[in-house]
N, C-alpha and C. Protein backbone atom coordinates (compact mmCIF):
# COMPACT_ATOMS: atom_id res chain seq x y z
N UNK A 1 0.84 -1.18 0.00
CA UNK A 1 0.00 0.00 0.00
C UNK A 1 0.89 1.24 0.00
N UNK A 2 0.22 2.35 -0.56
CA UNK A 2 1.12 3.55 -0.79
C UNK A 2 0.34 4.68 -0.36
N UNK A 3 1.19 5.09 0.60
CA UNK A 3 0.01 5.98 1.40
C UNK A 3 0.74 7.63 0.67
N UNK A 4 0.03 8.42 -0.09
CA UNK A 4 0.39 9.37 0.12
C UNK A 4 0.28 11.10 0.39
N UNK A 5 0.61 11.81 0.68
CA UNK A 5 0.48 12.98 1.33
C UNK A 5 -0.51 13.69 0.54
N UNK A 6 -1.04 14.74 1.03
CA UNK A 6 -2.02 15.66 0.39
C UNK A 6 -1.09 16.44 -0.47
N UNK A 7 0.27 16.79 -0.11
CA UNK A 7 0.97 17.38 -1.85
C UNK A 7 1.36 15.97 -2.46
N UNK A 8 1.51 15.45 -2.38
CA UNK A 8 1.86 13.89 -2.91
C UNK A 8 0.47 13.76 -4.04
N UNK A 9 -0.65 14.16 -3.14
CA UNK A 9 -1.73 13.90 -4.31
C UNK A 9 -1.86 14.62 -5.11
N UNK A 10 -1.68 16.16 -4.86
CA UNK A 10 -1.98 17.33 -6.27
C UNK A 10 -0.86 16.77 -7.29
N UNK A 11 0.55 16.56 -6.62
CA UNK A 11 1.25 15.93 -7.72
C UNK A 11 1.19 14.71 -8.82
N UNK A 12 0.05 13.68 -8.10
CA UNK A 12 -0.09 12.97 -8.80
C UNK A 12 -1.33 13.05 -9.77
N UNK A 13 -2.58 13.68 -8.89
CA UNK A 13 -3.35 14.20 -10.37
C UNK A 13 -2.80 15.23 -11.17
N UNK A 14 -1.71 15.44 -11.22
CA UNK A 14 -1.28 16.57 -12.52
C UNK A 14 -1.01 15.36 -13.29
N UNK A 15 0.16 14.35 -12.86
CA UNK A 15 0.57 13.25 -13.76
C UNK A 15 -0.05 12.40 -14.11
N UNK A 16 -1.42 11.92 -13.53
CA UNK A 16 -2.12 10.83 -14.30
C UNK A 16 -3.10 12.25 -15.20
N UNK A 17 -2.88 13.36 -14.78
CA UNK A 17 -3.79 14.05 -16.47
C UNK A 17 -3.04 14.24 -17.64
N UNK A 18 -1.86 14.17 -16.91
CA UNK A 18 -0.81 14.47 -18.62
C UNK A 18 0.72 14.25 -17.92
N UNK A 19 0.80 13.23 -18.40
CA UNK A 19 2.61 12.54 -18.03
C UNK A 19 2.88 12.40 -19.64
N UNK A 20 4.43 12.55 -19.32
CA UNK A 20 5.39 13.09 -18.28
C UNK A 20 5.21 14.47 -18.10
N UNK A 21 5.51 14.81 -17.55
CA UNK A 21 6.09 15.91 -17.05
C UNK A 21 7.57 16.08 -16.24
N UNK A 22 7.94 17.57 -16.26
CA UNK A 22 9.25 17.16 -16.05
C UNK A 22 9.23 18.07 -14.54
N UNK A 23 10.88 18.53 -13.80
CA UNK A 23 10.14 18.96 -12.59
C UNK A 23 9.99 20.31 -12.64
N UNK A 24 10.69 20.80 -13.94
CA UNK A 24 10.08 22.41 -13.87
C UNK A 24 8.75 22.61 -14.32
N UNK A 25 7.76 21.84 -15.40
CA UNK A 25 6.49 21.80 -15.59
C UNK A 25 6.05 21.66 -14.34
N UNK A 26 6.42 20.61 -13.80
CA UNK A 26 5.31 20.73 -12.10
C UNK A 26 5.58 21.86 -11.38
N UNK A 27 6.55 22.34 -11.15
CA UNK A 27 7.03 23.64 -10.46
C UNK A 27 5.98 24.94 -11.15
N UNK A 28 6.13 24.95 -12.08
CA UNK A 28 5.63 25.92 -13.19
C UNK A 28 3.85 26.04 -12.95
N UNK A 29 3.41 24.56 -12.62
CA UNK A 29 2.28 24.30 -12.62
C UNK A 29 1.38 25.04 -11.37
N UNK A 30 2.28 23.96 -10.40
CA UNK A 30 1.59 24.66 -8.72
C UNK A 30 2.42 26.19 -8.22
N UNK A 31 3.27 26.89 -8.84
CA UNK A 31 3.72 27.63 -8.13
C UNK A 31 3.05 29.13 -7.83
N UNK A 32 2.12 29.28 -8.45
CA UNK A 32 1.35 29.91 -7.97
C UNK A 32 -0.07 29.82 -7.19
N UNK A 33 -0.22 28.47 -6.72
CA UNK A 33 -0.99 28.12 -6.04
C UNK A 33 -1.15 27.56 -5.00
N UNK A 34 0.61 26.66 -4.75
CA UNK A 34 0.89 26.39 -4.01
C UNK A 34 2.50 26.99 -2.97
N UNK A 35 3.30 28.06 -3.76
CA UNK A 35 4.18 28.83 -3.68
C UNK A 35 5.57 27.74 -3.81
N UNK A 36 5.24 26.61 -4.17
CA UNK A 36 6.73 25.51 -4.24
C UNK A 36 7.92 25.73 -4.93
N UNK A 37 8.99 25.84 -4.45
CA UNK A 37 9.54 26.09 -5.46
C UNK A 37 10.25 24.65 -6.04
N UNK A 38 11.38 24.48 -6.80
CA UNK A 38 12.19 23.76 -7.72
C UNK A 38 12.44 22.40 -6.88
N UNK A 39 12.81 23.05 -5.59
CA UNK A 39 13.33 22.31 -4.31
C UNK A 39 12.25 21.47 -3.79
N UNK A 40 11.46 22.04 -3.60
CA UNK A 40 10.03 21.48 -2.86
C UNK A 40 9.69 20.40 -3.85
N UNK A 41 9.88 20.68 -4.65
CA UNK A 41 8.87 19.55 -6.20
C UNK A 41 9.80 18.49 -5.75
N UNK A 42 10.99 19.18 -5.89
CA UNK A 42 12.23 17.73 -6.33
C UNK A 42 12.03 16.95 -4.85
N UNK A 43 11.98 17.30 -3.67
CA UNK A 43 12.00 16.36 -2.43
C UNK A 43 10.76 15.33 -2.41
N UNK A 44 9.41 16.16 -3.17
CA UNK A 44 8.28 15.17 -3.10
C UNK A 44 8.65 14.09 -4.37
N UNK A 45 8.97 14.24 -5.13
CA UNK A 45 9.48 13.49 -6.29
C UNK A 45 10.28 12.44 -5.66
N UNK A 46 11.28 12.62 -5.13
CA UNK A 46 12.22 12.14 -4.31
C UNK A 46 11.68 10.68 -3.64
N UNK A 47 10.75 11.37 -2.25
CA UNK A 47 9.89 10.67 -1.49
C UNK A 47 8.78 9.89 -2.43
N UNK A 48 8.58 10.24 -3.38
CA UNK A 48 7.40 9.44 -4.11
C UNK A 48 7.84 8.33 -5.19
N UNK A 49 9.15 8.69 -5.92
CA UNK A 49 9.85 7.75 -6.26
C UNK A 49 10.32 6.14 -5.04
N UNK A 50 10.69 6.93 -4.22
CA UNK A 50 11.02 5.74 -2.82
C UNK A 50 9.85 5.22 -2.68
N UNK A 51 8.80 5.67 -2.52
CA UNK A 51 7.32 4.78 -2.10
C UNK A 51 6.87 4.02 -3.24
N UNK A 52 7.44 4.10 -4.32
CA UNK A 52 6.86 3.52 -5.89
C UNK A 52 5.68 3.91 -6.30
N UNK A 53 5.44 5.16 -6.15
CA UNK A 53 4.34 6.32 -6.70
C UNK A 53 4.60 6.83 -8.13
N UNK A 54 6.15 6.70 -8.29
CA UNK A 54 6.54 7.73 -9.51
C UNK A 54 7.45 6.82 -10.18
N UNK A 55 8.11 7.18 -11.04
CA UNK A 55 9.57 6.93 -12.08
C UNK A 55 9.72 8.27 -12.96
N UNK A 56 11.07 8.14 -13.27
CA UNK A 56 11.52 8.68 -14.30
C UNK A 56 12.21 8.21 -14.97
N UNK A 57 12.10 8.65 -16.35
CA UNK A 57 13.38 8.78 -17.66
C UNK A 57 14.29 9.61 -18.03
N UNK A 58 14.91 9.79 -18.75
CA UNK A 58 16.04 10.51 -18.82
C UNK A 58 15.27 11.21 -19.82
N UNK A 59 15.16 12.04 -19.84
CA UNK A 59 15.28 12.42 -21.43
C UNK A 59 15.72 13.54 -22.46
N UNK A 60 15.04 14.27 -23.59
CA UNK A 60 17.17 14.82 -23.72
C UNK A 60 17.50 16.43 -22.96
N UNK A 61 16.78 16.72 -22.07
CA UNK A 61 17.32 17.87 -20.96
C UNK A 61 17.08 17.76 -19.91
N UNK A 62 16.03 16.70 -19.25
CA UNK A 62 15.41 17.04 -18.18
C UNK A 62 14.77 15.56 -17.65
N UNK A 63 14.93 15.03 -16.60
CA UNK A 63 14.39 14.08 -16.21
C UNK A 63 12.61 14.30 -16.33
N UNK A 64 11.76 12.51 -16.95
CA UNK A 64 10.62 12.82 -17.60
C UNK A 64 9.95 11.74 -16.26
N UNK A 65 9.03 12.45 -15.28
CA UNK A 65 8.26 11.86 -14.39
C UNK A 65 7.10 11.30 -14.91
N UNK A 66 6.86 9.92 -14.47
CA UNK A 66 5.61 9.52 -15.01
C UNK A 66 4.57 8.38 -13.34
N UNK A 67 3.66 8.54 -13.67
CA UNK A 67 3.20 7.65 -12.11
C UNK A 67 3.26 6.60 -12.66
N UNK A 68 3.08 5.67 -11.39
CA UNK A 68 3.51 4.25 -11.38
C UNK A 68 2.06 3.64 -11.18
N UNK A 69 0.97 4.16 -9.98
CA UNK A 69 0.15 3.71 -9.75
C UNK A 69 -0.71 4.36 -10.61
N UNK A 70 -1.96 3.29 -10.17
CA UNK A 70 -3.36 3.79 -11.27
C UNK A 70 -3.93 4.57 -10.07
N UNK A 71 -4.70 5.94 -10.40
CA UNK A 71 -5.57 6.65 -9.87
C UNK A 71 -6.95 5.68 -8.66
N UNK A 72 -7.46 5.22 -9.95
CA UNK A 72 -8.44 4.81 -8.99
C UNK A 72 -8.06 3.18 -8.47
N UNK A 73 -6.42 3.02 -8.18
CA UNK A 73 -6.51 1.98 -6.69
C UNK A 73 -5.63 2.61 -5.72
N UNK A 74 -4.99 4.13 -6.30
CA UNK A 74 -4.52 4.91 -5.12
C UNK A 74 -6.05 5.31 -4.41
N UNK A 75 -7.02 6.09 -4.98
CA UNK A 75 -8.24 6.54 -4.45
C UNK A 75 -8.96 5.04 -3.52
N UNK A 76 -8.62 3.67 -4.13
CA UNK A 76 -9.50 2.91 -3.26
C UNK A 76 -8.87 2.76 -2.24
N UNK A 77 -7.75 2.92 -1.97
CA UNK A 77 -6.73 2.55 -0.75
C UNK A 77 -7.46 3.40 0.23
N UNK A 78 -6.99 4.73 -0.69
CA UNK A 78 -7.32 6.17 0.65
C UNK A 78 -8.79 5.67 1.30
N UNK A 79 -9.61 5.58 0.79
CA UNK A 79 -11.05 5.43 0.92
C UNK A 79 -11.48 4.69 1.77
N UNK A 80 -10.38 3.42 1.77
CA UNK A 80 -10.29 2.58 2.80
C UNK A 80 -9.89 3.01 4.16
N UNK A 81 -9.04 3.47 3.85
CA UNK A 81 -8.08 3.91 4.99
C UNK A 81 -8.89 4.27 5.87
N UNK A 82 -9.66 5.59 5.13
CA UNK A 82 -10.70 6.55 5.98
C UNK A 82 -11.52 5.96 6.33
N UNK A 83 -12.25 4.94 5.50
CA UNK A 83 -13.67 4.31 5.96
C UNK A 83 -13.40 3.49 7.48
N UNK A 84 -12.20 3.14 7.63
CA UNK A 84 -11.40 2.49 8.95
C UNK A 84 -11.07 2.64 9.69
N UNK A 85 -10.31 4.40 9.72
CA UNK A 85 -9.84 5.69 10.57
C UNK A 85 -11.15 5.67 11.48
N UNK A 86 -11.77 6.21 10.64
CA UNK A 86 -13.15 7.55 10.87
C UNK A 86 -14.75 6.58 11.00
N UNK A 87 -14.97 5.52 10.23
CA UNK A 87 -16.15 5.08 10.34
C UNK A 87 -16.01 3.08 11.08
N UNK A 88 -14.88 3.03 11.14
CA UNK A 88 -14.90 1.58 11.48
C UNK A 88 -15.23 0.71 10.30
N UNK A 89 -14.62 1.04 9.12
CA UNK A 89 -14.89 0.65 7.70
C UNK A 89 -16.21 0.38 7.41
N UNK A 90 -17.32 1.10 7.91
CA UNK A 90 -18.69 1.11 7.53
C UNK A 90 -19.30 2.32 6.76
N UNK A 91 -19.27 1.53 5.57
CA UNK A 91 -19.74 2.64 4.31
C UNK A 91 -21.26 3.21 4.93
N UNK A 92 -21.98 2.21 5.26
CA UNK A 92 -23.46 3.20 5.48
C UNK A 92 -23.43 3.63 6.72
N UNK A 93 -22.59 3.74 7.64
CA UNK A 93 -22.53 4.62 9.05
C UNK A 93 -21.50 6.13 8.01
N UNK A 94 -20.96 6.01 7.21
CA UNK A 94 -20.50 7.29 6.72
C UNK A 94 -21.87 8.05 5.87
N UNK A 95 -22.14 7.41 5.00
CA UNK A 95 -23.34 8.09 4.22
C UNK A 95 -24.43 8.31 5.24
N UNK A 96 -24.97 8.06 5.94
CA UNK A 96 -25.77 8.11 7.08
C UNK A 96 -25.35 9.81 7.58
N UNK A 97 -24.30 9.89 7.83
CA UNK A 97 -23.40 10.91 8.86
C UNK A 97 -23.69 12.26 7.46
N UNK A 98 -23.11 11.70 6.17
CA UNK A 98 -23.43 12.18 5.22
C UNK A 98 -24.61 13.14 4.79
N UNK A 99 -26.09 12.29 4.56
CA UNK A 99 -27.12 12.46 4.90
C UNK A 99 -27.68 13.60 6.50
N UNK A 100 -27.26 13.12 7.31
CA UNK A 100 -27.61 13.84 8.73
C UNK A 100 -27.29 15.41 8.58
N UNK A 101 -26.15 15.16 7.58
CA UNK A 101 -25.29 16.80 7.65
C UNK A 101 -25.61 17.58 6.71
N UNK A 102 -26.53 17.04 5.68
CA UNK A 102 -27.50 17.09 4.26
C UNK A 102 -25.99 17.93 3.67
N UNK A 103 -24.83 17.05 3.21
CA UNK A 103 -23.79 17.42 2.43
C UNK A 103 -24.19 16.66 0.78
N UNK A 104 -25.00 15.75 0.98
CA UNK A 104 -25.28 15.00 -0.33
C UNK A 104 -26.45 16.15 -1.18
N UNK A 105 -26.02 16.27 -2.36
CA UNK A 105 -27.15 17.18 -3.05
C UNK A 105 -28.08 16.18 -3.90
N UNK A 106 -29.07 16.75 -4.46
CA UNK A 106 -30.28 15.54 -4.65
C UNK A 106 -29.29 14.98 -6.09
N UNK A 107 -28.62 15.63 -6.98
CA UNK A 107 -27.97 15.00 -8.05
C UNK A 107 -27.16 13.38 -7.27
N UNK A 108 -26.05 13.57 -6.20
CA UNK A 108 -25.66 12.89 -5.51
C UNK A 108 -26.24 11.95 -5.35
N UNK A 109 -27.79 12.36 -4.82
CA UNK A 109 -28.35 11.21 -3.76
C UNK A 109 -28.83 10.09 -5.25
N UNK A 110 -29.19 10.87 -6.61
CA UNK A 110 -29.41 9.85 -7.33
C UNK A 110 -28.07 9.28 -8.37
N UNK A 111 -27.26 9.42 -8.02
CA UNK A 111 -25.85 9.05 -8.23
C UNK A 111 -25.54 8.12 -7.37
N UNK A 112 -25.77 8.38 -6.02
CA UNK A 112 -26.24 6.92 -5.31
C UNK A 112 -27.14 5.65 -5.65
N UNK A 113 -28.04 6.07 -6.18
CA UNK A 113 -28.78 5.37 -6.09
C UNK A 113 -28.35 4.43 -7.31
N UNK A 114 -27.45 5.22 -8.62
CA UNK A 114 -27.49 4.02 -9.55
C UNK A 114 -26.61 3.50 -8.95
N UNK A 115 -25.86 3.73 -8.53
CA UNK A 115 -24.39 3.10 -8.17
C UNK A 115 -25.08 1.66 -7.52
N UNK A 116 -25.68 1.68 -6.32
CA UNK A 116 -26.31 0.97 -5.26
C UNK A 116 -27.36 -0.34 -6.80
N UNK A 117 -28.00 0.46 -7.36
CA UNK A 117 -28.77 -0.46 -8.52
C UNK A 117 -27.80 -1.52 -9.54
N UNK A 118 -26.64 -0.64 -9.66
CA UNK A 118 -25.82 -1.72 -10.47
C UNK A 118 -24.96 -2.65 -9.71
N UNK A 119 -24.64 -2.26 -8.75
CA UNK A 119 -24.28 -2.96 -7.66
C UNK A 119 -24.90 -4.19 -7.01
N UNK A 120 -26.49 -4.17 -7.14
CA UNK A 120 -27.06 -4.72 -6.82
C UNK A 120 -27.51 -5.85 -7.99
N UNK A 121 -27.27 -5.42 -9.43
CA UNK A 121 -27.55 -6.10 -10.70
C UNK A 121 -26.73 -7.17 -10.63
N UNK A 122 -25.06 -6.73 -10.42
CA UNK A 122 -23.89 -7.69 -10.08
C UNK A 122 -23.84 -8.72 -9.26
């Protein structure tokens, strides 16, 4: 499992929307939103390469970052994680909590509902 950080994640949805990228494109990308500079990119790169989040290539000026993992089994991990943290891995004690706090909008609630219908087809 690859647990990673909340900048760990903006970095990786930049790269599963358009890899490679290199580390001045990512720098270039968040630095006005996140104030990072050259340094900052390269240490999360660093750390995310070690966790097997990332790789690179050489290529002909600039090392070319690409992710390693797929999006949605980094997202099922996290999801887990939380449903385990925070709810005792009980999906309908979260939607429940969900519901109570009326954070679900009626589009949602029937976005639920197919989900729950095909789910139930399976």
């Amino acid at each position: 499992m690859i647990k990673l950080s909340e900048a760990e994640w903006k970095v990786m949805n930049l790269l599963w929307e358009e890899a490679p990228q290199t580390i001045t494109q990512i720098t270039g990308h968040f630095k006005e939103t996140t104030g990072w500079t050259k340094h900052t990119v390269m240490t999360f790169l660093r750390r995310m390469e070690e966790k097997g989040a990332v790789h690179y290539e050489e290529g002909t000026r600039a090392k070319l970052f690409y992710p390693d993992i797929e999006k949605k089994e980094a997202a099922f991990q996290e999801t887990e994680e939380f449903l385990d943290k925070v709810f005792n891995g009980r999906l309908g004690l979260m939607l429940n909590t969900m519901i109570e706090k009326k954070t679900l909008s009626g589009d949602e609630i029937a976005e639920l509902y197919e989900i729950l219908k095909k789910a139930e087809e399976s």
